[in-house]
Protein backbone atom coordinates (compact mmCIF):
# COMPACT_ATOMS: atom_id res chain seq x y z
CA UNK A 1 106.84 103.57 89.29
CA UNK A 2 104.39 105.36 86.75
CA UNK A 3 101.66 102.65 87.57
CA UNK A 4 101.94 103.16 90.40
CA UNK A 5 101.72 106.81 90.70
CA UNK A 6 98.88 106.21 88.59
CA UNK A 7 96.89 104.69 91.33
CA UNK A 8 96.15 107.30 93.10
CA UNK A 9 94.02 109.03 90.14
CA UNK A 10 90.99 106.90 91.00
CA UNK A 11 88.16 108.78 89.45
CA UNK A 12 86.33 105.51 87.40
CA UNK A 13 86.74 103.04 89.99
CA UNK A 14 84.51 100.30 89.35
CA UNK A 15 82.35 99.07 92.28
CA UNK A 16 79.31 96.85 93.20
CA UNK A 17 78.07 96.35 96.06
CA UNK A 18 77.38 92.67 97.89
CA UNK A 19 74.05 92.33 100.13
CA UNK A 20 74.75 88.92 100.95
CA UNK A 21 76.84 88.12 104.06
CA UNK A 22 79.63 86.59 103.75
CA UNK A 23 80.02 84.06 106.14
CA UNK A 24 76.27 82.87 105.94
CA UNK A 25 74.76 84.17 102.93
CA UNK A 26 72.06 85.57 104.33
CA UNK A 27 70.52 89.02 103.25
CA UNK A 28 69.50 90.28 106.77
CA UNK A 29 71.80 92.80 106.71
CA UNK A 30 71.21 96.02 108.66
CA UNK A 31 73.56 98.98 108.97
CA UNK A 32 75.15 100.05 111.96
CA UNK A 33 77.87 102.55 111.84
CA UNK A 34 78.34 104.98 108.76
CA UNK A 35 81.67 107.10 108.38
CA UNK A 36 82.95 109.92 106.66
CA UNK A 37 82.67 108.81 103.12
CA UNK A 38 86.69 108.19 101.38
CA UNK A 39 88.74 107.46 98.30
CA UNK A 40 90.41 104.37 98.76
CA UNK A 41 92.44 104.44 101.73
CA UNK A 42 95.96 103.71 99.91
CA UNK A 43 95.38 105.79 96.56
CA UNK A 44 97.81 108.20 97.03
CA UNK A 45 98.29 110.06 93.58
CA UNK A 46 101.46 112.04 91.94
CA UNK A 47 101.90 115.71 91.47
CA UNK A 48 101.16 115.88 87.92
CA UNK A 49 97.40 113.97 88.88
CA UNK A 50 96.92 117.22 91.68
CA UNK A 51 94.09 118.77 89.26
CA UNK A 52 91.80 115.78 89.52
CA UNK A 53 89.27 115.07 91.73
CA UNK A 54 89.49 111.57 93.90
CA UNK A 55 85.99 109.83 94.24
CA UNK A 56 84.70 109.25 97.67
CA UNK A 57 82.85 105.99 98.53
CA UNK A 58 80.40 105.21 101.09
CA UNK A 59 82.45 103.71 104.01
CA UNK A 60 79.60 101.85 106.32
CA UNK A 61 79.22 98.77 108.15
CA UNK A 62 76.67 96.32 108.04
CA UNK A 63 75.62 93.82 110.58
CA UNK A 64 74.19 90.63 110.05
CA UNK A 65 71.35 89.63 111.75
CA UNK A 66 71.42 85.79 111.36
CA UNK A 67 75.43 85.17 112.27
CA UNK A 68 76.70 88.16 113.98
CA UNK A 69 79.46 89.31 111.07
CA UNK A 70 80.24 92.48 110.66
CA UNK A 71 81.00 93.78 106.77
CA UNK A 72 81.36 96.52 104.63
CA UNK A 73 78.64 96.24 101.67
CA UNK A 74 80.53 98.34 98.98
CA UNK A 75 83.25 96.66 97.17
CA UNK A 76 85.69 98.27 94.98
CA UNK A 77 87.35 96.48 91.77
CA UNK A 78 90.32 94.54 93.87
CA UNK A 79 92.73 94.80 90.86
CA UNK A 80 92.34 98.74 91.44
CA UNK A 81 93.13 98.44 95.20
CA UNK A 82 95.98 95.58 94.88
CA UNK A 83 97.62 95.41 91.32
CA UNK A 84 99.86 98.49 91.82
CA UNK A 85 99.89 98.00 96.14
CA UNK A 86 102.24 100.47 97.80
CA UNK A 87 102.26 98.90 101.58
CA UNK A 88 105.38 96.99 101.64
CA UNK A 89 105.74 94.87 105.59
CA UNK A 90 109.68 94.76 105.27
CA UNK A 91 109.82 98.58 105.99
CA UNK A 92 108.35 98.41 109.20
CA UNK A 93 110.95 97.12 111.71
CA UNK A 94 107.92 96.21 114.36
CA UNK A 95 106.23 93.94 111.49
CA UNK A 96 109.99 92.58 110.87
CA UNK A 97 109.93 91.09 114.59
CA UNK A 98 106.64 90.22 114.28
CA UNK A 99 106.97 88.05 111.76
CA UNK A 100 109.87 86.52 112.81
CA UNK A 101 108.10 85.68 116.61
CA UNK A 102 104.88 84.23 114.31
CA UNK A 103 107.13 82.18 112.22
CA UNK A 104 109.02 80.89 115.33
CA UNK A 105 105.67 80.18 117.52
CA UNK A 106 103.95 78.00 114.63
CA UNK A 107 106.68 75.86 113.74
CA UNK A 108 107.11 75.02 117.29
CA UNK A 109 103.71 74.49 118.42
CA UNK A 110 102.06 72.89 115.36
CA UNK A 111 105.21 71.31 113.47
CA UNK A 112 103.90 71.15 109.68
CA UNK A 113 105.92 68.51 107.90
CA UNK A 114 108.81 69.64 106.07
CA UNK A 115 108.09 67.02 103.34
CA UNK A 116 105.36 69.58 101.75
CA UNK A 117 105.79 73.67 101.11
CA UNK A 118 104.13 76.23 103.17
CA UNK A 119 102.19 78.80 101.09
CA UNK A 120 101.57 82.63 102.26
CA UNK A 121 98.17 84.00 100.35
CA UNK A 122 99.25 87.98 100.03
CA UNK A 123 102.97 87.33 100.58
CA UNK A 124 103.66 91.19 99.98
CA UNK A 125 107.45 91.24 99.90
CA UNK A 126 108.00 88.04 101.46
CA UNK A 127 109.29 89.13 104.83
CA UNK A 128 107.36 86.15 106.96
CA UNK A 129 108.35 83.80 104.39
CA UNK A 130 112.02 84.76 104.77
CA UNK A 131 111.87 83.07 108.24
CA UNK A 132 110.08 79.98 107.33
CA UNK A 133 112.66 79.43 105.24
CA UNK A 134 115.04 80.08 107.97
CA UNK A 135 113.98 77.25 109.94
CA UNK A 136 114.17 74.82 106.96
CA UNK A 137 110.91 75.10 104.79
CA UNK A 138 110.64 75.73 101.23
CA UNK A 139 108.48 78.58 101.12
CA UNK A 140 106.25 79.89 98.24
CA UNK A 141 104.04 83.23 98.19
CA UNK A 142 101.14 84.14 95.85
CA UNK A 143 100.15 87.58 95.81
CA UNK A 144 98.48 90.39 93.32
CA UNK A 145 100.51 93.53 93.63
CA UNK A 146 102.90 93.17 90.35
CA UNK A 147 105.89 95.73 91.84
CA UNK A 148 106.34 94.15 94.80
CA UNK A 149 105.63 90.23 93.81
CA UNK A 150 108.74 91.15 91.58
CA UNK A 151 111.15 92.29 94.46
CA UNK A 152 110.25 89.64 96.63
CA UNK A 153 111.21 86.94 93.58
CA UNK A 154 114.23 88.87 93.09
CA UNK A 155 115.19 88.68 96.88
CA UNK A 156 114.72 84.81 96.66
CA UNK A 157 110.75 84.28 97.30
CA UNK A 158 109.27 82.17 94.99
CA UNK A 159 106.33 84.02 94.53
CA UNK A 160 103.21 83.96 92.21
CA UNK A 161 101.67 87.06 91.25
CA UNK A 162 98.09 86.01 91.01
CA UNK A 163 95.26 86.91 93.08
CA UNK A 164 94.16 83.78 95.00
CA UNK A 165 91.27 81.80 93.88
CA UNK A 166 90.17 78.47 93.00
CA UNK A 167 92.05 78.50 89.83
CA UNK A 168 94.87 79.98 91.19
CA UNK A 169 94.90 76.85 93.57
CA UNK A 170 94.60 74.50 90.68
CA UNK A 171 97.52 75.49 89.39
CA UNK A 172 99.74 75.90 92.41
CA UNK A 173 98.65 72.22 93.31
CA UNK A 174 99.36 71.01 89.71
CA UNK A 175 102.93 72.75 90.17
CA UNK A 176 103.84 72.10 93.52
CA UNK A 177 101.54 69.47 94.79
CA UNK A 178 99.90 70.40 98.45
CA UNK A 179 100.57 72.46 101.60
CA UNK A 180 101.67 71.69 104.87
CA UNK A 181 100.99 74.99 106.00
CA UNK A 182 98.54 77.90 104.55
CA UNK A 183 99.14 81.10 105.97
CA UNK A 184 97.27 84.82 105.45
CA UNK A 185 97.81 87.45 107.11
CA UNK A 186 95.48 90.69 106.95
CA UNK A 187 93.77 89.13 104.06
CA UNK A 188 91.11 87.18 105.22
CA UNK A 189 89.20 91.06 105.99
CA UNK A 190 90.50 91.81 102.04
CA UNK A 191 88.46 89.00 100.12
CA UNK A 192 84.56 89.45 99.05
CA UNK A 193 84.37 85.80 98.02
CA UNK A 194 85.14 84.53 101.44
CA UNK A 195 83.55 80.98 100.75
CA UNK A 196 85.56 80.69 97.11
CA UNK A 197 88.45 81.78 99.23
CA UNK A 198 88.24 78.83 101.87
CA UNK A 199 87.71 75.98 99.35
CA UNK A 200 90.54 76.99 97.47
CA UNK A 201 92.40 76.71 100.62
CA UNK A 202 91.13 73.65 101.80
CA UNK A 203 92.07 71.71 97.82
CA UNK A 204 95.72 73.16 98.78
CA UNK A 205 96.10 71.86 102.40
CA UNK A 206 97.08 68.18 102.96
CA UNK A 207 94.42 66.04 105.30
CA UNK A 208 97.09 67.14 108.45
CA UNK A 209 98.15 70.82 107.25
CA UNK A 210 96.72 73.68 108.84
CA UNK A 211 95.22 76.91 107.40
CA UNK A 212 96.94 79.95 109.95
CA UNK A 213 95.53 83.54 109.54
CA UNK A 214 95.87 86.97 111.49
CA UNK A 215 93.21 89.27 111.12
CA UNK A 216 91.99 92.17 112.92
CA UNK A 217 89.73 91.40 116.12
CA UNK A 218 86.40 93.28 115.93
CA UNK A 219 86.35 93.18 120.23
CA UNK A 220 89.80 95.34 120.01
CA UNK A 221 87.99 97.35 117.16
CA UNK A 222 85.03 98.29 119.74
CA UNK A 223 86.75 98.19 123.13
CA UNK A 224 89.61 100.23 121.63
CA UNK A 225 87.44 102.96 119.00
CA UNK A 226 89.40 101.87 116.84
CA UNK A 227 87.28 102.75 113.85
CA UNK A 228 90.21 104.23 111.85
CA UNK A 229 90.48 100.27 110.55
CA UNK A 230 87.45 100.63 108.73
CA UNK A 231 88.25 101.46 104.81
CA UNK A 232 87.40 100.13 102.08
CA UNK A 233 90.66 97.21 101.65
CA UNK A 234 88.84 95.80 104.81
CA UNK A 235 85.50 94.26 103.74
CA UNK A 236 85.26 91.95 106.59
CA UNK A 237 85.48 92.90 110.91
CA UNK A 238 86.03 89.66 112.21
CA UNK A 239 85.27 87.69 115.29
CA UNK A 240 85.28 84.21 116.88
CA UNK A 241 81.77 82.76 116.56
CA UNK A 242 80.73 83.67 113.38
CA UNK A 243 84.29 82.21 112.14
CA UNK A 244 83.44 79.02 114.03
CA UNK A 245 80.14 78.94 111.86
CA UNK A 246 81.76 79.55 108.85
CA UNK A 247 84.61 77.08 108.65
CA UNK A 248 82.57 74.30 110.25
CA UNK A 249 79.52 75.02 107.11
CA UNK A 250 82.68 74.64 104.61
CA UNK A 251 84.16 71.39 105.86
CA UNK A 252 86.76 72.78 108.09
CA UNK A 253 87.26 73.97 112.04
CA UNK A 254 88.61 76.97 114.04
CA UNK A 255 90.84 74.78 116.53
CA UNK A 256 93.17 77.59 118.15
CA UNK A 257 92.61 81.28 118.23
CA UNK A 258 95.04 83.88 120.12
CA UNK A 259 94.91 87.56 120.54
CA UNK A 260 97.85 89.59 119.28
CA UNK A 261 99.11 93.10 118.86
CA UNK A 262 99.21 94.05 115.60
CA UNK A 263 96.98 96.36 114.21
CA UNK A 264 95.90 97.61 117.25
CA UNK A 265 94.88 94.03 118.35
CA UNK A 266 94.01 91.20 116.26
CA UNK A 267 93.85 87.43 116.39
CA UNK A 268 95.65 84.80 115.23
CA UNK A 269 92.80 81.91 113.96
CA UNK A 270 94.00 78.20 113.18
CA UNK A 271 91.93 76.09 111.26
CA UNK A 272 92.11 72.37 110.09
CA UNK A 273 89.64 70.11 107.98
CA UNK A 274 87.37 67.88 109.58
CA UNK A 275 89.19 64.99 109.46
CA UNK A 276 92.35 66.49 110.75
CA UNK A 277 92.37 64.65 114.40
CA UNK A 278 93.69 67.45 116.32
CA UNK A 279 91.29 69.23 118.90
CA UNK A 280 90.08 71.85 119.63
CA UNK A 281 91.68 74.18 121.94
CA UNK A 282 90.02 75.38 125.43
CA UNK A 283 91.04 79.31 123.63
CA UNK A 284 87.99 79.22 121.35
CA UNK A 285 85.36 79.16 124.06
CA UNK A 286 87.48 81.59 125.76
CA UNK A 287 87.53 84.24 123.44
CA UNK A 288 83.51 83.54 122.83
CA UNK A 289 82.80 84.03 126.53
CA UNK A 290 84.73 87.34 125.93
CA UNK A 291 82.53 88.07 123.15
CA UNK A 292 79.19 87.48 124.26
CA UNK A 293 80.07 89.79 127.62
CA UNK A 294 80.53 92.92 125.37
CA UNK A 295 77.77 92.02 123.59
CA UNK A 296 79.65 91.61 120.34
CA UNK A 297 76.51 89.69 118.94
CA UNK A 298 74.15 92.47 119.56
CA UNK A 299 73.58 94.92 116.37
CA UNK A 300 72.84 98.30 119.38
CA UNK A 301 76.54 97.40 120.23
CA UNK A 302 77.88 99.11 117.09
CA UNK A 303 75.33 101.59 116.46
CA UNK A 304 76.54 103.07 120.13
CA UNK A 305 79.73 102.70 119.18
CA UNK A 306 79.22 105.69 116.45
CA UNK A 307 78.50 107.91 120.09
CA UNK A 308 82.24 106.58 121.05
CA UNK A 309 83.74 107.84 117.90
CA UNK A 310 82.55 111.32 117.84
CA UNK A 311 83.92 111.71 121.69
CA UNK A 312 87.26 110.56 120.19
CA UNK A 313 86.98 113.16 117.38
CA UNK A 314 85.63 116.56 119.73
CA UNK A 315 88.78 115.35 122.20
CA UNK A 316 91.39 115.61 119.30
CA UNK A 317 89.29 119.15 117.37
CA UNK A 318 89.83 120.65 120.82
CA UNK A 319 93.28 120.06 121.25
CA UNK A 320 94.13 121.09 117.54
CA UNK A 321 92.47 124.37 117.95
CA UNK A 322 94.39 125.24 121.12
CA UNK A 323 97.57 124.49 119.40
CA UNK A 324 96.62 126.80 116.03
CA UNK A 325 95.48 129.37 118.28
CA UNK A 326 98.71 129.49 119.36
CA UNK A 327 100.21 129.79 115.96
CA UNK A 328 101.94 126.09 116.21
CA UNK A 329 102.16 123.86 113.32
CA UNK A 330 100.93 120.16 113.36
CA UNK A 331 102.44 117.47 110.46
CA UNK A 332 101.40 113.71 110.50
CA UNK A 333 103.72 111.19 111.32
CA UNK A 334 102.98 107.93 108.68
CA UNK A 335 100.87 107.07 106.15
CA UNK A 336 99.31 103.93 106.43
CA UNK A 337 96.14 103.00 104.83
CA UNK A 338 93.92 103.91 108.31
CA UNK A 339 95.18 107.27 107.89
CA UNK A 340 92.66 107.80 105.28
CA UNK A 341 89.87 107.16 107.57
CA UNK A 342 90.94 109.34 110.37
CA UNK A 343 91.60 111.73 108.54
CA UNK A 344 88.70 112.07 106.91
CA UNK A 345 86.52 111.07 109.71
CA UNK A 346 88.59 113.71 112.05
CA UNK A 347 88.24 116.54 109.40
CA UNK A 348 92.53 116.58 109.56
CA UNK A 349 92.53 118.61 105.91
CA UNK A 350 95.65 120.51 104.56
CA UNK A 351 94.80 123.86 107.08
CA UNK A 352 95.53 121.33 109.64
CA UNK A 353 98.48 119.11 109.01
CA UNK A 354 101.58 120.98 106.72
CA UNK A 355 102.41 117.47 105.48
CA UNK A 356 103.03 113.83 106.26
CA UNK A 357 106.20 111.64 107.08
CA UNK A 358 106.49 108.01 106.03
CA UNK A 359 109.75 106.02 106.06
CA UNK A 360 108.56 103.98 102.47
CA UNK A 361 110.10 104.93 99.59
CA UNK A 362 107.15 103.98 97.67
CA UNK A 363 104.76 106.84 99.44
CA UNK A 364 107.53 109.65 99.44
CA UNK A 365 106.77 112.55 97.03
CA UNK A 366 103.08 111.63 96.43
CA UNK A 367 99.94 113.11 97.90
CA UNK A 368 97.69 111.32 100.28
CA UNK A 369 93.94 110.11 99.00
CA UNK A 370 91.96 112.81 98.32
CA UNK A 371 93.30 115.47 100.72
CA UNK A 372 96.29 115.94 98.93
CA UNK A 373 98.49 116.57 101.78
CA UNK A 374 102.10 116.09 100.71
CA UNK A 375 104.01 112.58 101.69
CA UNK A 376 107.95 113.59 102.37
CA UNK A 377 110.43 111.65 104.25
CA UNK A 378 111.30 111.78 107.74
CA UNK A 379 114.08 114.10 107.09
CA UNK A 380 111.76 116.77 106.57
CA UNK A 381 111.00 116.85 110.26
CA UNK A 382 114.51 118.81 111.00
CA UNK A 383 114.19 120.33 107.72
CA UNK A 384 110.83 121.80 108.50
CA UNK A 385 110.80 121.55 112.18
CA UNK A 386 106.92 121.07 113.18
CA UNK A 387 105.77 121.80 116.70
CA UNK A 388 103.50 118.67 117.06
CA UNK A 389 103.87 115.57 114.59
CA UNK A 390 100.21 113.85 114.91
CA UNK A 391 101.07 110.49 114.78
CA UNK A 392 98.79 108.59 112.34
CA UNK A 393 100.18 105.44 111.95
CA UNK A 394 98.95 105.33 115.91
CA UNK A 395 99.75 101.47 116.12
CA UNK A 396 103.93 101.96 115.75
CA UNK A 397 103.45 105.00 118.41
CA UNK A 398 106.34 103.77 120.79
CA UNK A 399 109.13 102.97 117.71
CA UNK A 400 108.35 105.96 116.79
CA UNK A 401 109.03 107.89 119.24
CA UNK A 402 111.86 105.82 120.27
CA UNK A 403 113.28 106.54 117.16
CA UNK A 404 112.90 110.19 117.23
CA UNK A 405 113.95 111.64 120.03
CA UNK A 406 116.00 114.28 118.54
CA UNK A 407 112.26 115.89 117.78
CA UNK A 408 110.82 115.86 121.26
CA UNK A 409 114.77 116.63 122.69
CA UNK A 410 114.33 120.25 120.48
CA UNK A 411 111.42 121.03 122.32
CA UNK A 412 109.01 118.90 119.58
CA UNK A 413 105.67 117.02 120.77
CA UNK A 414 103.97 113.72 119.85
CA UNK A 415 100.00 113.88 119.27
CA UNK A 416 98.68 110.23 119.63
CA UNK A 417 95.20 110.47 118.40
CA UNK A 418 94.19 106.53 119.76
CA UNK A 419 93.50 104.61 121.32
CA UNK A 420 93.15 107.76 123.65
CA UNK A 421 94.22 110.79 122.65
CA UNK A 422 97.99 111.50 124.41
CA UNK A 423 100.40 114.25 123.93
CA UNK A 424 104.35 113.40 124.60
């Protein structure tokens, strides 16, 4: 637990930062959108690390000029954001089902053989693995953060705590042989070396497997201000055509793509080699029609997309100096890593929110990045009785509520800063 308590005192953080895009390679970048600048977003720090100060990175996007991605260009050291990694997906009941729907849905509509192992690239505790298993796969999971690649071995996951890389893939294929199945799930927007990262997957995947990833959809990013997914864990915003570029320049091809609800709204991308025989689906032109009618290919579409986020921001200042005029108090309602962003972003210091509630054990009793604005559990919320709880983990806004309606039945309200600002 000391390590990572220790995370949080990032003060010597090693960063470069890449000018090369990194679907294409090309330098043409040009930025488009700058934010308030942050700590990392999940470097929450213990009491006894209170006296230090937490370094603030630039937290801007770039877009590239000659494929369309859009990328941060400041990378911090990975084993600083990931070694000692405090998001755990088994806490969160809604990521529970999720899983459990995604595991369901790709077993029945792509069948991979059973013959070879499926393999989840930042397996976190193992929770979509669980239900592979469940229908009959042997399921193995590589990922970097050392506390939590421990508890999923010990709950049955064979897991390998490794980052993921070429040599990481040498060794799982020397081990276990290849993949019928490749899955990633909000990691594909984590990795700098996205070309490394998609020939290691392709020397796992047999000629017929499949490489399955969710990722966060830029079009629900800009249609939905969503901006608070911007830190620095998130290097890449992803859409369709640039993908389509990408995987076809490294031997491989987006075949299936579907929009989903996590995160705010992100897509689900399948993607085969070249000599896989399976087609590709009518979805993929689809979602690039979408694309190209917002513009999504267009730099001025993100640098007006900065106008949309200070709307979003003068909205919720308004309504929290209404309710401090009136000598209410606010707290925040979860701590996930986008917190960090909108915080900052929104100016929501310590003379604004008393402190924040998250159900992980993992967060409760430390400090969130950089404010230092005290993580408790949700018991506090009768303990301490709030008149508003801002809800910052925005995304979970209905189980949330659902699941505390003691708060709003004593008279308590629900801010919901996005995708439009609400009060319950």
């Amino acid at each position: 637990m000391q390590a990572i308590q220790f995370l949080g005192n990032l003060i010597m953080n090693k960063t470069n930062k890449n000018l090369l895009c990194r679907l294409c390679s090309s330098s043409q970048l040009i930025s488009v959108l700058e934010l308030a600048s942050t700590p990392p977003a999940n470097a929450f720090i213990s009491k006894e690390y209170l006296e230090f100060s937490q370094k603030k990175y630039p937290l801007e996007l770039f877009f590239c000029e000659k494929c369309s991605h859009v990328q941060l260009t400041e990378v911090i050291n990975p084993n600083e954001l990931f070694d000692h990694y405090v998001y755990v997906s088994g806490t969160s009941p809604v990521f529970v089902e999720h899983f459990a729907s995604y595991a369901n849905s790709v077993v029945e509509t792509y069948k991979p053989s059973t013959k070879n192992y499926i393999l989840d690239i930042g397996s976190n505790d193992g929770t979509l693995l669980k239900f592979f298993k469940r229908l009959g796969y042997r399921a193995i999971g590589v990922d970097p953060a050392i506390e939590i690649s421990k508890k999923a071995q010990e709950d049955g996951i064979e897991t390998i705590n490794e980052f993921f890389n070429w040599e990481t893939s040498e060794k799982i294929k020397s081990k276990y042989s290849l993949a019928s199945l490749i899955t990633a799930n909000n990691v594909f927007a984590h990795c700098d070396d996205l070309i490394g990262f998609t020939k290691a997957v392709s020397n796992l995947l047999t000629n017929d497997g499949l490489f399955v990833f969710e990722v966060s959809y830029l079009l629900d990013v800009y249609q939905k201000t969503l901006f608070d997914t911007i830190y620095h864990e998130h290097l890449s915003y992803h859409s369709v055509l640039p993908l389509i570029k990408f995987f076809y320049s490294n031997n491989m091809e987006l075949i299936d793509v579907c929009r989903v609800d996590t995160h705010g709204g992100s897509i689900r991308c399948v993607v085969k080699k070249k000599e896989n025989k399976r087609q590709i689906n009518k979805s993929v032109q689809k979602l690039i029609d979408l694309e190209n009618s917002f513009l999504l290919n267009d730099k001025n579409t993100f640098i007006n997309f900065a106008k949309k986020i200070k709307d979003r921001k003068k909205e919720l200042i308004t309504l929290i100096n209404k309710i401090k005029s009136s000598n209410k108090s606010i707290a925040g309602f979860g701590a996930p890593a986008k917190a960090t962003t909108l915080m900052y972003e929104f100016e929501l210091e310590s003379d604004v929110l008393d402190f924040i509630v998250d159900d992980s054990p993992l967060k409760q009793g430390l400090f969130s990045p950089g404010l230092h604005i005290p993580i408790l559990p949700s018991s506090a919320i009768n303990k301490l009785k709030p008149d508003y709880l801002l809800i910052l983990a925005w995304n979970f806004a209905d189980s949330i509520i659902e699941k505390n309606k003691k708060f709003t039945e004593s008279g308590g309200k629900f801010i919901i800063p996005l995708p439009n600002l609400q009060v319950i």
